[in-house]
Protein backbone atom coordinates (compact mmCIF):
# COMPACT_ATOMS: atom_id res chain seq x y z
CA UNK A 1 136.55 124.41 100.40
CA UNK A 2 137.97 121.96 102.91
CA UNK A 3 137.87 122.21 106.51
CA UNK A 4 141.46 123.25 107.00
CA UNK A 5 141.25 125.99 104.57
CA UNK A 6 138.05 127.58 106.10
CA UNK A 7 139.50 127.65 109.43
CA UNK A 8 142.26 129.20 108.31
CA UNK A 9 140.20 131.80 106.30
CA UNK A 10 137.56 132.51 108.97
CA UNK A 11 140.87 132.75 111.79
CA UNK A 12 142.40 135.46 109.82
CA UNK A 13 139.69 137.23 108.23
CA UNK A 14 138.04 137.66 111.95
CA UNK A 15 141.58 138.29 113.24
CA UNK A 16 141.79 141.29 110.52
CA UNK A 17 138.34 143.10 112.01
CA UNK A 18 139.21 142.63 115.03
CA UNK A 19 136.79 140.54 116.41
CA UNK A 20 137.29 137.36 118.49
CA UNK A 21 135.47 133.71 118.20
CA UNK A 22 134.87 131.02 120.22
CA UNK A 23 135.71 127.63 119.81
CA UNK A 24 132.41 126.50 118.49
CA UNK A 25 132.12 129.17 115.89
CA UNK A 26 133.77 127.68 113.24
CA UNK A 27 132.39 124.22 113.03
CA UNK A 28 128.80 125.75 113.23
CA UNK A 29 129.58 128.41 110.56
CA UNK A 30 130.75 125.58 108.52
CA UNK A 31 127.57 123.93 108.46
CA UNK A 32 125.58 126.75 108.17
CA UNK A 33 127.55 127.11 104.90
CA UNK A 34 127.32 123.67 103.74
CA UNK A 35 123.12 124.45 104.36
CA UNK A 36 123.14 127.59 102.57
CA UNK A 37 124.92 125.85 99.76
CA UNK A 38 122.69 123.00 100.06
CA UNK A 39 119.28 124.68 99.41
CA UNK A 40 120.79 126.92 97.11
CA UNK A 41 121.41 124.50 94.90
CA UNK A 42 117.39 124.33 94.68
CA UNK A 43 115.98 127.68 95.93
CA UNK A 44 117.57 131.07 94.86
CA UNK A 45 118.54 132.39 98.36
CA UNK A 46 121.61 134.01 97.43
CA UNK A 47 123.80 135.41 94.10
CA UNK A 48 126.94 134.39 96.17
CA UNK A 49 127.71 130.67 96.22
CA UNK A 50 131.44 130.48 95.71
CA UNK A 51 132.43 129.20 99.28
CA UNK A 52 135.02 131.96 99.68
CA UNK A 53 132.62 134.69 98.84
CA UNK A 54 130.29 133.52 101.45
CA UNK A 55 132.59 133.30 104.00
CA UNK A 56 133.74 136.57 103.32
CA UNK A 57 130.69 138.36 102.23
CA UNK A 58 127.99 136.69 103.73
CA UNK A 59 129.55 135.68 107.51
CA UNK A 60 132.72 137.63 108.28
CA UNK A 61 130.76 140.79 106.90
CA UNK A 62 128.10 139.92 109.93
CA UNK A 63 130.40 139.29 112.64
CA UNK A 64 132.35 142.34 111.58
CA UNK A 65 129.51 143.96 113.89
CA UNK A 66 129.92 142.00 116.99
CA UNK A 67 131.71 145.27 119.14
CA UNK A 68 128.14 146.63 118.38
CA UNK A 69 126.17 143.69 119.24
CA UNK A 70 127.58 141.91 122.16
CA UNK A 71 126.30 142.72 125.47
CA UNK A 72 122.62 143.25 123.88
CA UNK A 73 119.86 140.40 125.36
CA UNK A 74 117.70 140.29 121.90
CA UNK A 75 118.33 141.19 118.38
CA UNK A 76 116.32 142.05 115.38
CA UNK A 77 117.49 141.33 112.14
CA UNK A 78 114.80 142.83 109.67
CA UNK A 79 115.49 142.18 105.78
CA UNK A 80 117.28 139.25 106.84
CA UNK A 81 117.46 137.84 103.70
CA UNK A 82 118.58 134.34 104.41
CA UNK A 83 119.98 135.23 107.56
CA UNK A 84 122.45 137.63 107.48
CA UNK A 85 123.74 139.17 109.86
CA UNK A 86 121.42 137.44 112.04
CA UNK A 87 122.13 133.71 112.51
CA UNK A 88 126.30 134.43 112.27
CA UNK A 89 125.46 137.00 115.23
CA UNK A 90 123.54 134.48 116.62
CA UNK A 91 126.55 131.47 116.41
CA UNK A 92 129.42 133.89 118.17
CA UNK A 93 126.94 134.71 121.14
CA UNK A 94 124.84 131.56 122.07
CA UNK A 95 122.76 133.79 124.64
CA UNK A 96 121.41 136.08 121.96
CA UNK A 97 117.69 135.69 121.50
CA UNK A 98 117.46 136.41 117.75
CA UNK A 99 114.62 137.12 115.05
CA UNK A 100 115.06 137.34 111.94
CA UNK A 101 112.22 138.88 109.43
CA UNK A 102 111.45 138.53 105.82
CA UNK A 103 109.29 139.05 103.38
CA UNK A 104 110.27 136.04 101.08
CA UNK A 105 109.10 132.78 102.00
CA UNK A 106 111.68 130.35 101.12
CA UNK A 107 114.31 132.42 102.95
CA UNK A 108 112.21 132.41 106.06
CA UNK A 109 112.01 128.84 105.55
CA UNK A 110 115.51 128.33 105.11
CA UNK A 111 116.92 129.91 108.10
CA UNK A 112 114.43 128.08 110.22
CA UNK A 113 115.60 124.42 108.64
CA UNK A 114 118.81 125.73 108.96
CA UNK A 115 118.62 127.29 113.06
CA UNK A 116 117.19 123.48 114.29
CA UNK A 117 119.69 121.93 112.18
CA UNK A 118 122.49 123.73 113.67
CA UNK A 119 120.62 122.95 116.92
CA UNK A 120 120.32 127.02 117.54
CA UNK A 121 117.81 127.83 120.57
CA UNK A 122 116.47 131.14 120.71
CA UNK A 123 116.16 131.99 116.92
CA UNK A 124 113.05 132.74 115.23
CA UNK A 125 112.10 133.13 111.62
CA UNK A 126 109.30 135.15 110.82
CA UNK A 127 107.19 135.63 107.20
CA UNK A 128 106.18 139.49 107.73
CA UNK A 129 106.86 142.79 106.32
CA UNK A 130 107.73 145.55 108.27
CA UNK A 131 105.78 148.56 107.52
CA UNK A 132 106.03 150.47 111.17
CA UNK A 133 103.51 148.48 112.78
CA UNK A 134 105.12 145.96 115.03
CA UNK A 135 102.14 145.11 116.80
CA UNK A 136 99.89 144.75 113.71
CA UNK A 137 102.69 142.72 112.12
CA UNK A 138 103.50 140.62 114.87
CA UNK A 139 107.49 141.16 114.97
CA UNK A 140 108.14 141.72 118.56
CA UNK A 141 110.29 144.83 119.52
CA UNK A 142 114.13 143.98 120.86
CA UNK A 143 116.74 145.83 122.28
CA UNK A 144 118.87 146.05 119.23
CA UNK A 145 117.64 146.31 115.49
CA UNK A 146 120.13 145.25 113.27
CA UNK A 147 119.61 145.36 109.12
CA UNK A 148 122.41 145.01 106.75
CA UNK A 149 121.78 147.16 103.47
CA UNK A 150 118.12 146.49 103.80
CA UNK A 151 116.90 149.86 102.83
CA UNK A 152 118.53 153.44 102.13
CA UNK A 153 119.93 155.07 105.90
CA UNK A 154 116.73 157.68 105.87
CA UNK A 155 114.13 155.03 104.85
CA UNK A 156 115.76 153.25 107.58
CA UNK A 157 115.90 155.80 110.36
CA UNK A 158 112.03 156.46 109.86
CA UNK A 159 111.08 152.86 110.08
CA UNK A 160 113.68 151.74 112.43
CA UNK A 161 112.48 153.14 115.72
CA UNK A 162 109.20 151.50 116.33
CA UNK A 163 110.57 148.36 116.33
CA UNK A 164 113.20 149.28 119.34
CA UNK A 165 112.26 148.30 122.88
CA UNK A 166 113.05 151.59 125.12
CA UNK A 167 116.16 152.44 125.67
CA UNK A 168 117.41 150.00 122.80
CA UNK A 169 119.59 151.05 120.05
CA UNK A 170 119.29 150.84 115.94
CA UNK A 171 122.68 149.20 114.26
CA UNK A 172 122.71 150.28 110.04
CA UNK A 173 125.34 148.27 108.06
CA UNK A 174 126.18 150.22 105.44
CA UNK A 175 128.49 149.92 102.43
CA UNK A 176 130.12 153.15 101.65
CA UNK A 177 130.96 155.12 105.01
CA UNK A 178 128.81 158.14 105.49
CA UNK A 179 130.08 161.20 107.02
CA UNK A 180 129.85 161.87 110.88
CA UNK A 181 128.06 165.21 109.31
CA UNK A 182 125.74 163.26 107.20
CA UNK A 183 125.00 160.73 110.07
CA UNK A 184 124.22 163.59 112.41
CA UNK A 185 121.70 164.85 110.41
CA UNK A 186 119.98 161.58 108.86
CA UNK A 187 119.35 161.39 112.70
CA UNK A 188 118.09 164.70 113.78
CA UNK A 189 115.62 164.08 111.13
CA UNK A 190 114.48 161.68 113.01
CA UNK A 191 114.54 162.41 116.71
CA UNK A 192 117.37 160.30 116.92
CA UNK A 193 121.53 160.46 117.72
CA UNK A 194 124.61 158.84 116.69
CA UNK A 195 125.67 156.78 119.69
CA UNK A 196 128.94 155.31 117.13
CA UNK A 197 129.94 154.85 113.61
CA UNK A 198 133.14 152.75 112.50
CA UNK A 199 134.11 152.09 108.88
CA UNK A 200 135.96 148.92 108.05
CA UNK A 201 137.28 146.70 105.39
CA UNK A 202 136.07 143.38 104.37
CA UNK A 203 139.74 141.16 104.58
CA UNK A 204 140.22 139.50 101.58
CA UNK A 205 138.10 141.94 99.08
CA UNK A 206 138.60 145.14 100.56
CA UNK A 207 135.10 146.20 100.13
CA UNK A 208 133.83 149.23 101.91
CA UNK A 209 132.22 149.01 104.69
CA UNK A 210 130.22 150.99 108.45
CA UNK A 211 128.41 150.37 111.06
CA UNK A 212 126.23 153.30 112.72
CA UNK A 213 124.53 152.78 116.10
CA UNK A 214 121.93 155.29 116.71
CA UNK A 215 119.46 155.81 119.69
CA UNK A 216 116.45 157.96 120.75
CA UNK A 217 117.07 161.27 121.85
């Protein structure tokens, strides 16, 4: 995909959610692509490679969330996978402090190449697996926890909450929108309530999708 044609992809697919970029974003976002591309063609990181796809699926569907996100001082990513929503997040709003956890090696790996590549301060990788034990695991607690199909919403909800700083908020991407009904009670299961929920599209597929912020009663 050549530069023109991304700019004018990422401009109107982030126009379509809603959502508004700085300068910067796009340059960065291309190279984070070009990375992501790059190691892929070695390391399995991610079934999407067609550059379209990935700009869709992979970094518009992450910045889709930034109404949820912006205005938060640290962020969470668990399940980050190769470092989505995470290090997109982390590109629109430079003062972010980000971590991003994952079981698999090589992704950890990867967005850690790929955060002092892009010259990205405050990001951190980290090789763990969250079971509910922050402290045991070593994944510091931050003021939003953000995870992007990582796990089904009541799995989720039960994990989720140690991992919040007080007074901080969980964020569940989700494909297919739930409910307000069904979100209301996936949280009273948990001792926790729905602060917001907003279904979108993704712009150029369509593909369902929500994000639900929830918080401790």
């Amino acid at each position: 995909m050549d530069n023109t044609r991304f700019v004018d992809l990422l401009a109107t697919g982030s126009r379509a959610l809603g959502v508004s970029l700085g300068a910067d974003v796009g340059p960065l976002l291309q190279r984070l692509m070009a990375e992501l591309l790059k190691w892929n063609a070695k390391v399995n990181l991610t079934a999407i490679t067609a550059p379209e796809e990935v700009l869709e699926k992979h970094f518009l569907d992450s910045l889709a969330v930034l109404p949820e996100v912006t205005g938060a001082a640290s962020l969470l990513d668990l399940g980050a996978g190769a470092g989505f929503p995470g290090l997109p997040l982390k590109i629109a709003l430079p003062a972010l402090g980000v971590t991003l956890v994952d079981t698999v090696g090589k992704k950890v790996a990867f967005i850690k190449a790929a955060s002092a590549s892009l010259g990205l301060q405050g990001v951190r990788g980290l090789h763990a697996r969250a079971e509910g034990t922050p402290e045991v695991e070593g994944i510091p607690r931050a003021e939003l926890l953000i995870a992007r199909a990582f796990m089904d919403l009541p799995d989720w909800l039960a994990l989720a909450p140690a991992y919040v700083e007080p007074g901080g908020r969980v964020v569940a991407m989700l494909g297919k929108a739930q409910t307000d009904a069904e979100l209301e009670a996936r949280a009273a299961e948990r001792q926790l309530r729905v602060v917001s929920a907003r279904a979108y599209r993704l712009p150029f597929s369509g593909a369902e999708r929500q994000v639900a912020v929830f918080a401790k009663q």
